[in-house]
PDB file of N, CA and C in Angstrom:
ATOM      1  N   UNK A   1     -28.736   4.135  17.214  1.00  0.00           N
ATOM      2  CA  UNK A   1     -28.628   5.474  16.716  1.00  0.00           C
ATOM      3  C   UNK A   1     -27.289   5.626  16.007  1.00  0.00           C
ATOM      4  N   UNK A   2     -26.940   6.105  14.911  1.00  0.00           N
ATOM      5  CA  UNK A   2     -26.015   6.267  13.781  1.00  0.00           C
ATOM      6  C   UNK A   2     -25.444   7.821  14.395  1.00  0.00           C
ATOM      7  N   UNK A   3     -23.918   7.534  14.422  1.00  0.00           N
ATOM      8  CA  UNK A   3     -23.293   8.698  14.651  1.00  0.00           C
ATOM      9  C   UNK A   3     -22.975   9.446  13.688  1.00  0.00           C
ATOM     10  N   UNK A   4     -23.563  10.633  13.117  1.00  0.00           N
ATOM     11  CA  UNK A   4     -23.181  12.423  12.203  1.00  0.00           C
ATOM     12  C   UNK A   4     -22.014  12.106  12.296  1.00  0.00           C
ATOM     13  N   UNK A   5     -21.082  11.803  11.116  1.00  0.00           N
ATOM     14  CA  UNK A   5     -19.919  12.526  11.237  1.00  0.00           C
ATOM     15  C   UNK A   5     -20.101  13.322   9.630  1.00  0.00           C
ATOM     16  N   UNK A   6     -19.756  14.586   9.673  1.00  0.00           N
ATOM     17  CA  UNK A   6     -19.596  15.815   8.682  1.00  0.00           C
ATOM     18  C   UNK A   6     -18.442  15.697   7.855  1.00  0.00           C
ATOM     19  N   UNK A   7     -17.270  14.785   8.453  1.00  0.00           N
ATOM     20  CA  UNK A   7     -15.963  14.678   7.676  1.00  0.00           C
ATOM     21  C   UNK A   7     -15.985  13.478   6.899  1.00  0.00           C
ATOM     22  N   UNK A   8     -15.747  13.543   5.637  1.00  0.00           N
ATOM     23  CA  UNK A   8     -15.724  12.378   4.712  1.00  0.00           C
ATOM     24  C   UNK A   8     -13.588  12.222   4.810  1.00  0.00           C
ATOM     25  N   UNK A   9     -13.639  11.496   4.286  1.00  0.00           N
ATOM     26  CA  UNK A   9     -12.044  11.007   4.340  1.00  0.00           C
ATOM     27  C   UNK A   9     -11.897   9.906   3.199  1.00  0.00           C
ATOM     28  N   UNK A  10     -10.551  10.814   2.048  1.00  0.00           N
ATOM     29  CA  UNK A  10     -10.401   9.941   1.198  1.00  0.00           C
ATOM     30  C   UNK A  10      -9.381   9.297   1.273  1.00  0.00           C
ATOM     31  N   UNK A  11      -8.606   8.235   0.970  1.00  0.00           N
ATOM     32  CA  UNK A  11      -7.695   7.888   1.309  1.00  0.00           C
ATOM     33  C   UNK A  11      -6.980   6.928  -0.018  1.00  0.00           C
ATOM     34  N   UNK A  12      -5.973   7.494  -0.832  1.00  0.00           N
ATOM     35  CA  UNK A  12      -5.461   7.200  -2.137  1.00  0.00           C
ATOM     36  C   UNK A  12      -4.371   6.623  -1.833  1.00  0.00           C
ATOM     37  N   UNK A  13      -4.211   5.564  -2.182  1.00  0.00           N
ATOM     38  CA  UNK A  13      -2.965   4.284  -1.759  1.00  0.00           C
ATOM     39  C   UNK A  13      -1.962   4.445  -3.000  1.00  0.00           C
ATOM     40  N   UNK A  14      -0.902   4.784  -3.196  1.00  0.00           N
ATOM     41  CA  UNK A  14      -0.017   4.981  -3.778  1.00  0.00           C
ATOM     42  C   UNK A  14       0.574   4.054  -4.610  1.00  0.00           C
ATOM     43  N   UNK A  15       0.317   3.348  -6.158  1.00  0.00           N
ATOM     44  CA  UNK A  15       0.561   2.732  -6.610  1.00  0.00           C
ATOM     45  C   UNK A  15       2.330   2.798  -7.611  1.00  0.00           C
ATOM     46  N   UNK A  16       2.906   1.857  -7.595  1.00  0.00           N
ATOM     47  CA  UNK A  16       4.000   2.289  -9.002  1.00  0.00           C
ATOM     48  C   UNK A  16       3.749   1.150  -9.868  1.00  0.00           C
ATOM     49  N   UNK A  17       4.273   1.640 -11.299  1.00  0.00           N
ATOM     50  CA  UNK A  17       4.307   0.667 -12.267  1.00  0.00           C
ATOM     51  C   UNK A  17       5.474   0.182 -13.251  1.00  0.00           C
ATOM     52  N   UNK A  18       6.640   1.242 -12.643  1.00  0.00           N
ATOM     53  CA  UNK A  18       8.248   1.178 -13.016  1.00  0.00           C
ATOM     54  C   UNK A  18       9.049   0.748 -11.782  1.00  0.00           C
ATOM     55  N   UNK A  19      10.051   0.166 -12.429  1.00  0.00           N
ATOM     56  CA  UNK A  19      11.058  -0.055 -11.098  1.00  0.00           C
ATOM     57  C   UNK A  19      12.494   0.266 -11.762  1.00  0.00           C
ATOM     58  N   UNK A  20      12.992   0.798 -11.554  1.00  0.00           N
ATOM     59  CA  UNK A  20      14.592   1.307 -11.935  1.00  0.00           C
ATOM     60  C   UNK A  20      15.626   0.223 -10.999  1.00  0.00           C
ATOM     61  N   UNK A  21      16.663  -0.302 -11.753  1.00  0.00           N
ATOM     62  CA  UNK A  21      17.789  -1.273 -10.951  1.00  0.00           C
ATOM     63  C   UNK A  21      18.788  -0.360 -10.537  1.00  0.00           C
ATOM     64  N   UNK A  22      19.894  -0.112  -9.337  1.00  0.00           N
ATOM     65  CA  UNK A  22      20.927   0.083  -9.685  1.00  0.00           C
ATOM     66  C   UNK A  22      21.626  -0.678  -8.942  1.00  0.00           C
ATOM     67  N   UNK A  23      23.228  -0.734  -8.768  1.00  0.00           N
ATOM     68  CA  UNK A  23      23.809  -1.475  -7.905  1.00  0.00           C
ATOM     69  C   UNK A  23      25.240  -0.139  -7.271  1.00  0.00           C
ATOM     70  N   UNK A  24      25.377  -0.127  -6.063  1.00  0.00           N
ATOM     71  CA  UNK A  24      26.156   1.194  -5.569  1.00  0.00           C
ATOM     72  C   UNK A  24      27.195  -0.316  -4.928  1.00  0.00           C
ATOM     73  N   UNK A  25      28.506   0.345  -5.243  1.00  0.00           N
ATOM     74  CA  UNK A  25      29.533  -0.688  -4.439  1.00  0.00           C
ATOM     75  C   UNK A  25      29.655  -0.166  -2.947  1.00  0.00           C
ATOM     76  N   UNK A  26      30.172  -1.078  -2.290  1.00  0.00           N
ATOM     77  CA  UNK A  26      30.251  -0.656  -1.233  1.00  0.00           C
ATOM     78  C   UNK A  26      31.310  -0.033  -0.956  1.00  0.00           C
ATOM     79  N   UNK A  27      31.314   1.241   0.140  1.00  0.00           N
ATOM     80  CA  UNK A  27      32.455   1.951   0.497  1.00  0.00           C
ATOM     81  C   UNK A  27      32.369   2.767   1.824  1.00  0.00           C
ATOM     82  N   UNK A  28      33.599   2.323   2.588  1.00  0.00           N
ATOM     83  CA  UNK A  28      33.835   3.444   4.153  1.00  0.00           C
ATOM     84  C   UNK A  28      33.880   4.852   4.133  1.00  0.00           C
ATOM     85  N   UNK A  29      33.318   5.257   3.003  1.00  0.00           N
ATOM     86  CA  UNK A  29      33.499   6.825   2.435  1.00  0.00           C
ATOM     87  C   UNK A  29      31.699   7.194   2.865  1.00  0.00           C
ATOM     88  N   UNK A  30      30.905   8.317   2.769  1.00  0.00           N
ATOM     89  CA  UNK A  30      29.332   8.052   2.847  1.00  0.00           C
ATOM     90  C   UNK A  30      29.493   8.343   1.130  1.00  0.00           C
ATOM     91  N   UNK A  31      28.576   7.922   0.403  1.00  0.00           N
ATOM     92  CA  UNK A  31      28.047   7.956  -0.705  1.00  0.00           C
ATOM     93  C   UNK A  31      26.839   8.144  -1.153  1.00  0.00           C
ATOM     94  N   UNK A  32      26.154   8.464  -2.165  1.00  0.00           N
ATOM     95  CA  UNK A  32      24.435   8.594  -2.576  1.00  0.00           C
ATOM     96  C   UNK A  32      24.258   7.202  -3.084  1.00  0.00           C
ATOM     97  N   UNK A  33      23.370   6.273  -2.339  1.00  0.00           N
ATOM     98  CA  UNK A  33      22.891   5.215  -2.545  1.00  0.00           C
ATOM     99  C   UNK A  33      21.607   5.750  -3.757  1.00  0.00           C
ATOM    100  N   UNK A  34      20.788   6.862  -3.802  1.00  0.00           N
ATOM    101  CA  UNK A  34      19.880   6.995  -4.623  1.00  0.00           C
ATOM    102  C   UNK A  34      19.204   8.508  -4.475  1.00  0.00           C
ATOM    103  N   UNK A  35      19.593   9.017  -5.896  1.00  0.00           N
ATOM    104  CA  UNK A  35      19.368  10.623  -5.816  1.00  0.00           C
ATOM    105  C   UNK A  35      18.099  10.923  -5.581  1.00  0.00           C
ATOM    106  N   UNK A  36      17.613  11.814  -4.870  1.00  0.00           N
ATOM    107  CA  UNK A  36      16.107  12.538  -5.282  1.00  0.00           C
ATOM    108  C   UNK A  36      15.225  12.350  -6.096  1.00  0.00           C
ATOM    109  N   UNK A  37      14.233  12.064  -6.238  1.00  0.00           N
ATOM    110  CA  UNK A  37      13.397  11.945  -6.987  1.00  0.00           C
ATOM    111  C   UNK A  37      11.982  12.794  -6.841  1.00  0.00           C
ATOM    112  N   UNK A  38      11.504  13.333  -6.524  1.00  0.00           N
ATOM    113  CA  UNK A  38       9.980  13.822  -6.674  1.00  0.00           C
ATOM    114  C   UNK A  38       8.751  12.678  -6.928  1.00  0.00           C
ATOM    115  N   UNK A  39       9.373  11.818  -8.098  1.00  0.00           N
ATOM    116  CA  UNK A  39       8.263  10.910  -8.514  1.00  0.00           C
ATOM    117  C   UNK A  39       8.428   9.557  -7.843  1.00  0.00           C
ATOM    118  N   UNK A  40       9.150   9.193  -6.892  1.00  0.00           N
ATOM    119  CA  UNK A  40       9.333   7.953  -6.504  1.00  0.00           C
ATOM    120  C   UNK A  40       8.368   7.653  -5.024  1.00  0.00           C
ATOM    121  N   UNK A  41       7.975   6.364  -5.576  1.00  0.00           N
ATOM    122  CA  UNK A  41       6.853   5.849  -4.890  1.00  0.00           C
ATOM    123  C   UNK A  41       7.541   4.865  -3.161  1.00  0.00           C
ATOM    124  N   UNK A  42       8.624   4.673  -3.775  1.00  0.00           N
ATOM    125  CA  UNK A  42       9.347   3.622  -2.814  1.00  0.00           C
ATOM    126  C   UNK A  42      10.742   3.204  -3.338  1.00  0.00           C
ATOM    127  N   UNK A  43      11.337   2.337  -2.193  1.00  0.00           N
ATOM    128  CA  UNK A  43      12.594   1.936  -2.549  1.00  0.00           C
ATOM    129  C   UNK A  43      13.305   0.840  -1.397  1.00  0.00           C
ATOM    130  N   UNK A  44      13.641   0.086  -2.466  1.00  0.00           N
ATOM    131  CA  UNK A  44      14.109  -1.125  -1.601  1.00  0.00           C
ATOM    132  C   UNK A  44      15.512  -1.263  -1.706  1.00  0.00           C
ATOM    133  N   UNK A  45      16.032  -1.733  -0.698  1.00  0.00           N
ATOM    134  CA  UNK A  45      17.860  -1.896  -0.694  1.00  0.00           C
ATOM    135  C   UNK A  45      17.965  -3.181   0.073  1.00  0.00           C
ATOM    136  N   UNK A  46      18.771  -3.948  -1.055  1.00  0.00           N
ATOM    137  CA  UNK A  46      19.082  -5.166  -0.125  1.00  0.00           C
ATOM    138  C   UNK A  46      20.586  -5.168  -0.079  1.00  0.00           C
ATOM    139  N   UNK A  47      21.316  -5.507   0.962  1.00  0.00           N
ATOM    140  CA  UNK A  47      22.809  -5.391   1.197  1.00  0.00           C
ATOM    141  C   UNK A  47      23.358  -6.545   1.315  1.00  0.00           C
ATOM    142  N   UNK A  48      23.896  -6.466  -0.375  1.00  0.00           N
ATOM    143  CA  UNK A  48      24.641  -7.698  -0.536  1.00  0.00           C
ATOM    144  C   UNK A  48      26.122  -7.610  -0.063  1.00  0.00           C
ATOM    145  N   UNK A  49      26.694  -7.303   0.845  1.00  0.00           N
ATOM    146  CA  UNK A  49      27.547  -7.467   1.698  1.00  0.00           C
ATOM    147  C   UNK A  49      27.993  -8.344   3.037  1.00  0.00           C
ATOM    148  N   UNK A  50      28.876  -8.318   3.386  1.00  0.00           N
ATOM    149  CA  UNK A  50      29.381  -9.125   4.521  1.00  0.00           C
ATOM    150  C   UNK A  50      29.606  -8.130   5.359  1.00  0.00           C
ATOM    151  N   UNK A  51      29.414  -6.903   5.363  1.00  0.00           N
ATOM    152  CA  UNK A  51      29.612  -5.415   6.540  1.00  0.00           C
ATOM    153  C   UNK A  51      28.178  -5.427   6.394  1.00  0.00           C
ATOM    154  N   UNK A  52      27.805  -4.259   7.427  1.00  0.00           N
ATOM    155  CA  UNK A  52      26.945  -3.707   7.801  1.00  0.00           C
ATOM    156  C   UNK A  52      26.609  -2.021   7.122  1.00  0.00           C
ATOM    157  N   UNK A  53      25.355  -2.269   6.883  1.00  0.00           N
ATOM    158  CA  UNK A  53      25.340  -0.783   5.826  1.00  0.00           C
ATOM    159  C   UNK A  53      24.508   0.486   6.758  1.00  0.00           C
ATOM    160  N   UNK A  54      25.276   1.224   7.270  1.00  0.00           N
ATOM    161  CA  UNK A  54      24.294   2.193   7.653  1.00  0.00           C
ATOM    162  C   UNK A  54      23.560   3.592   6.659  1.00  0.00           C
ATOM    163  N   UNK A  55      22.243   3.772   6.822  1.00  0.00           N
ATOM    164  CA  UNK A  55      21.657   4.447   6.004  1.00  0.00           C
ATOM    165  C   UNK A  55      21.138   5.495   6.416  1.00  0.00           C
ATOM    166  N   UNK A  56      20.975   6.560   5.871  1.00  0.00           N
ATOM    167  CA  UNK A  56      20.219   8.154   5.926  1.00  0.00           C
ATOM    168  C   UNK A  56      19.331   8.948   5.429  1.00  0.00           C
ATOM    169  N   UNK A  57      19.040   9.297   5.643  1.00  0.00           N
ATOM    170  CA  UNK A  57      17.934  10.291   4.367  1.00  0.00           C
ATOM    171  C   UNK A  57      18.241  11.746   4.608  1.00  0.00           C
ATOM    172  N   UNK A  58      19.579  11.661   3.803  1.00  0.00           N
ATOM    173  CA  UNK A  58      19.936  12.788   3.807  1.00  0.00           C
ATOM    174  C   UNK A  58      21.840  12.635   2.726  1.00  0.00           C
ATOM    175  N   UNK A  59      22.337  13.750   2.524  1.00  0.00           N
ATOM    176  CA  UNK A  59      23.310  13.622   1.722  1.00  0.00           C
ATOM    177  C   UNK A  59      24.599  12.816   2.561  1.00  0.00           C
ATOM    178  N   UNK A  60      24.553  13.030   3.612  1.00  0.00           N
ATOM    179  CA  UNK A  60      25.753  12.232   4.365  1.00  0.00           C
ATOM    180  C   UNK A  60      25.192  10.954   5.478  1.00  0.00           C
ATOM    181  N   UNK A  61      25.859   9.615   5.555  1.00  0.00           N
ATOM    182  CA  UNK A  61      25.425   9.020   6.608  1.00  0.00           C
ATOM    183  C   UNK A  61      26.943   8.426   7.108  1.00  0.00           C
ATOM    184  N   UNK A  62      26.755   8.067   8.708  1.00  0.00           N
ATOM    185  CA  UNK A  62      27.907   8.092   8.775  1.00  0.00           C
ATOM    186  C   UNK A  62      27.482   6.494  10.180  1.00  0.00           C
ATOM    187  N   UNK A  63      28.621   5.970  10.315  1.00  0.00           N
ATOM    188  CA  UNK A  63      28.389   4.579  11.203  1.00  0.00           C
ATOM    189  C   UNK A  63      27.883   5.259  12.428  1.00  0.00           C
ATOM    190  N   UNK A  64      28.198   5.952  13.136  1.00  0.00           N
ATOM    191  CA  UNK A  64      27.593   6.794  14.280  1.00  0.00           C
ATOM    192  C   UNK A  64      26.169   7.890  14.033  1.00  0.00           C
ATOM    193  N   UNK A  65      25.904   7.835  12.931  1.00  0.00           N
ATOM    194  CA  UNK A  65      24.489   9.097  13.060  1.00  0.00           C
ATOM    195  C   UNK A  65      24.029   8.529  11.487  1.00  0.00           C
ATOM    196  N   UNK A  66      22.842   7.949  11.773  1.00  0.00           N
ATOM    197  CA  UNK A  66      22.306   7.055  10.890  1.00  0.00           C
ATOM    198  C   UNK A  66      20.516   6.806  10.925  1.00  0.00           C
ATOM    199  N   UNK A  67      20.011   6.501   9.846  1.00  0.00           N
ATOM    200  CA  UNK A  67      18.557   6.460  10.242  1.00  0.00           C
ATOM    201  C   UNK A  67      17.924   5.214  10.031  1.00  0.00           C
ATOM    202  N   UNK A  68      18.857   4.009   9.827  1.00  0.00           N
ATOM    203  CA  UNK A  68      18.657   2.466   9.491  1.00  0.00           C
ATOM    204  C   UNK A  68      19.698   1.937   9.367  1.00  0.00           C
ATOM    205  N   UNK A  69      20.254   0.981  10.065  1.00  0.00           N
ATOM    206  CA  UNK A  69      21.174  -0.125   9.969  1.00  0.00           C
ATOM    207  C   UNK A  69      20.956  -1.835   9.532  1.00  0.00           C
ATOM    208  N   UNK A  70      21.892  -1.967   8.149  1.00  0.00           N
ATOM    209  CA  UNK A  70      21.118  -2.539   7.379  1.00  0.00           C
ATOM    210  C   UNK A  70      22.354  -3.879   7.894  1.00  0.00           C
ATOM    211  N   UNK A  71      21.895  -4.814   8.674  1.00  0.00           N
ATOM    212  CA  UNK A  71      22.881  -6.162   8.613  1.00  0.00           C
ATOM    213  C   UNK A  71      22.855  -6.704   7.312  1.00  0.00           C
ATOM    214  N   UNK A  72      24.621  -7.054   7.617  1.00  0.00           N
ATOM    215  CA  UNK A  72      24.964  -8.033   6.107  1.00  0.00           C
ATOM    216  C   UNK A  72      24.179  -9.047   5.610  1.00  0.00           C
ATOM    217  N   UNK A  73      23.438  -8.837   4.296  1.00  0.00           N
ATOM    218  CA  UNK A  73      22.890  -9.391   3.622  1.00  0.00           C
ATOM    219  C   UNK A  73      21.563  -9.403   3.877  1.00  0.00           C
ATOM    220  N   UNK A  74      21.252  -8.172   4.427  1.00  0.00           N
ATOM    221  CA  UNK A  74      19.873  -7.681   5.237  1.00  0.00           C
ATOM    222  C   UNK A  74      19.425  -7.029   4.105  1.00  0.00           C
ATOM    223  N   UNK A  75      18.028  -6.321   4.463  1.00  0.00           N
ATOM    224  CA  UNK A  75      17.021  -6.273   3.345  1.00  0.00           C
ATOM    225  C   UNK A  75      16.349  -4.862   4.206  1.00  0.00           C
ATOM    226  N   UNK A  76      15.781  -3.757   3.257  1.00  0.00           N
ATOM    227  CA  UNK A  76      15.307  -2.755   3.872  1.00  0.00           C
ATOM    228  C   UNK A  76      14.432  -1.723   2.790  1.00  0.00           C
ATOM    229  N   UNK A  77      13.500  -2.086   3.140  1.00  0.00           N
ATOM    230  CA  UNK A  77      12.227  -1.309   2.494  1.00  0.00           C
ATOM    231  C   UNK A  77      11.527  -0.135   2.785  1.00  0.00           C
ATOM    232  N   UNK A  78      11.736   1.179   2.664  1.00  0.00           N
ATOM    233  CA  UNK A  78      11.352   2.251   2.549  1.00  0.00           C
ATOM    234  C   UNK A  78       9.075   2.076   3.208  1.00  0.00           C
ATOM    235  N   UNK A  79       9.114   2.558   4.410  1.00  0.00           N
ATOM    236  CA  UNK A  79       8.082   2.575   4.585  1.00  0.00           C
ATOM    237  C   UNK A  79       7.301   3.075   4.424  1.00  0.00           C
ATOM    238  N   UNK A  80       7.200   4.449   4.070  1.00  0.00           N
ATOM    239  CA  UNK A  80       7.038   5.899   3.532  1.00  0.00           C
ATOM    240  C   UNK A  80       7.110   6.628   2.028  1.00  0.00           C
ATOM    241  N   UNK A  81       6.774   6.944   2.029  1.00  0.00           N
ATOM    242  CA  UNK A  81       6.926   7.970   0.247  1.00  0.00           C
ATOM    243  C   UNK A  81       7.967   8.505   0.190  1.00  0.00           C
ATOM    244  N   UNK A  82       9.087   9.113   0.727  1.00  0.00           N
ATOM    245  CA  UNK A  82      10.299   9.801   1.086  1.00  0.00           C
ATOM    246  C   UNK A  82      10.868   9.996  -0.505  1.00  0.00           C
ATOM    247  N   UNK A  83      11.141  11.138  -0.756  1.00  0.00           N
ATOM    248  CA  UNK A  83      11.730  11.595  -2.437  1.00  0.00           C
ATOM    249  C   UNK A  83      12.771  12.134  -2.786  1.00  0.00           C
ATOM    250  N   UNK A  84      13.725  12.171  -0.966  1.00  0.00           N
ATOM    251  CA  UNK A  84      14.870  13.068  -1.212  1.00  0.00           C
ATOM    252  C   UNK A  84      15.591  12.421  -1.460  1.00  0.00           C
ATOM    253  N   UNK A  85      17.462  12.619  -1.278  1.00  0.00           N
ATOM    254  CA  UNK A  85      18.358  11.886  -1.415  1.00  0.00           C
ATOM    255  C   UNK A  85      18.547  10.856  -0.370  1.00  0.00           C
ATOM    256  N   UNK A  86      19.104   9.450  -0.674  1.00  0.00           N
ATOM    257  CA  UNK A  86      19.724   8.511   0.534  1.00  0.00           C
ATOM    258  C   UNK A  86      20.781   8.261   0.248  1.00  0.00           C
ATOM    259  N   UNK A  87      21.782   8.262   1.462  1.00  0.00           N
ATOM    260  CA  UNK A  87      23.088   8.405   1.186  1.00  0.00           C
ATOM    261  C   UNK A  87      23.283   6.711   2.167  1.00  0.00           C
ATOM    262  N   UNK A  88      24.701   6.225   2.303  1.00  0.00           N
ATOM    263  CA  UNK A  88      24.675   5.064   2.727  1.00  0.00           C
ATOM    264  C   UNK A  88      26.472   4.837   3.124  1.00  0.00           C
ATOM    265  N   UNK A  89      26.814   3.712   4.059  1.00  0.00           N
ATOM    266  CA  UNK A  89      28.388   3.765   4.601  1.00  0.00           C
ATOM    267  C   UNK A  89      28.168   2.651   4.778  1.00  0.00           C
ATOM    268  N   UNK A  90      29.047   1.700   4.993  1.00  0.00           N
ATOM    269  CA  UNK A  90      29.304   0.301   5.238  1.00  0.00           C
ATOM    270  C   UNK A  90      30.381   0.665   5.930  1.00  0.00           C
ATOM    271  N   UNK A  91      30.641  -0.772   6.853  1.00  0.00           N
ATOM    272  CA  UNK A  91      31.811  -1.088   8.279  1.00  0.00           C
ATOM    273  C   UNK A  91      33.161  -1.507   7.375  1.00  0.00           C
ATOM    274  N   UNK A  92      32.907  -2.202   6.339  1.00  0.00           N
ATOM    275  CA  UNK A  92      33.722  -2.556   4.763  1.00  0.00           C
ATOM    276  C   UNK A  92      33.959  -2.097   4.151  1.00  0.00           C
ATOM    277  N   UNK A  93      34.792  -2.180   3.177  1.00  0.00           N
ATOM    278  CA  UNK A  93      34.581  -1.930   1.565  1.00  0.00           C
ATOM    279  C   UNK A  93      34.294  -3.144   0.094  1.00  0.00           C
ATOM    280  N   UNK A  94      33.427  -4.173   0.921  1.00  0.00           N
ATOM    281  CA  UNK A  94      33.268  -5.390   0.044  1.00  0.00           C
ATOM    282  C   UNK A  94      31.915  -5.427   0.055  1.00  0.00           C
ATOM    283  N   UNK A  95      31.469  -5.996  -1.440  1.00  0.00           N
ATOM    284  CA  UNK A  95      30.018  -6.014  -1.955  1.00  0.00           C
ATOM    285  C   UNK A  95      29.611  -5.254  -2.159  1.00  0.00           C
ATOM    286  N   UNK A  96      28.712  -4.660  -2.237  1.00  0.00           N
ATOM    287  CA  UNK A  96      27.535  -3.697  -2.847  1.00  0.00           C
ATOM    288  C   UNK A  96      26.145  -4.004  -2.253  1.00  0.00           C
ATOM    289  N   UNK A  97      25.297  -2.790  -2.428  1.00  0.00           N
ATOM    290  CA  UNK A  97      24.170  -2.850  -2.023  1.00  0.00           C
ATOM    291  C   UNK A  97      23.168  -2.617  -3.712  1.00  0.00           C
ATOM    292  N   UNK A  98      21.754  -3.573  -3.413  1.00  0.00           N
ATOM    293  CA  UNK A  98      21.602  -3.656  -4.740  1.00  0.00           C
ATOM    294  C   UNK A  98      19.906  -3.135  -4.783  1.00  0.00           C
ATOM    295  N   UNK A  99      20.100  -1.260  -4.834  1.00  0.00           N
ATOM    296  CA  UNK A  99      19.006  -0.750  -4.799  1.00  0.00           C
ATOM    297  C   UNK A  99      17.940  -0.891  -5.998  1.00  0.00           C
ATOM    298  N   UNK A 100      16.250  -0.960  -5.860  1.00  0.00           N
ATOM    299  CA  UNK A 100      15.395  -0.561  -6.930  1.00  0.00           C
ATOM    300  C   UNK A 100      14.563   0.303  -6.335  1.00  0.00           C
ATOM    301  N   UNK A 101      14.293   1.271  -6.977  1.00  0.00           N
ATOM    302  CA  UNK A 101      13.403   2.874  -7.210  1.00  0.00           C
ATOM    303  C   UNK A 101      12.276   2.331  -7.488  1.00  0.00           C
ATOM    304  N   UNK A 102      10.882   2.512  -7.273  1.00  0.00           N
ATOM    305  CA  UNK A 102       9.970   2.578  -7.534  1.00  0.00           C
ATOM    306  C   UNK A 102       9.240   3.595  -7.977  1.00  0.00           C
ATOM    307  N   UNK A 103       8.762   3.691  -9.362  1.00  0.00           N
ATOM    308  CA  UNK A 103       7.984   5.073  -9.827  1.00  0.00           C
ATOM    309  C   UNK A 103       6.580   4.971 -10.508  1.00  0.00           C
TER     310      UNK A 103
END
């Protein structure tokens, strides 16, 4: 016997077909690793550093209140659609982190 279900369910997988480069240096200050967007699909940050990068989703991140900690020369991929600002701090001030936007 086949179970009625009344609810159909669509489910649209989120494609991009641009990728934007940038490169943010690193700094013990918090900074905007990558402004707002509305249209961005994803975003990857790899931390080309020898510190440790802590990250936020939000305008300030700080080594103590953080929403991802990125080890040196670690890699961190946005799991989610998220479109606001990410801000970012390192334990250093050497290297850079070397973000791409997806749109």
């Amino acid at each position: 016997m086949a179970l009625y279900n009344p609810a159909q369910v669509t489910v649209t997988t989120s494609t991009s077909s641009t990728s934007t480069s940038s490169t943010v240096n690193a700094a013990t200050a918090s900074g905007t690793l990558i402004a707002a967007n509305s249209n961005r699909k994803g975003v990857t940050i790899w931390n080309h550093s020898t510190a440790n990068l802590y990250i936020d989703f939000d305008s300030a991140a700080s080594t103590s209140d953080y929403a991802v900690k990125v080890s040196a020369g670690g890699y961190f991929e946005m799991p989610f659609s998220y479109t606001g600002v990410i801000s970012g701090i390192w334990d250093a001030a050497n290297g850079n982190a070397l973000v791409r936007e997806l749109t």
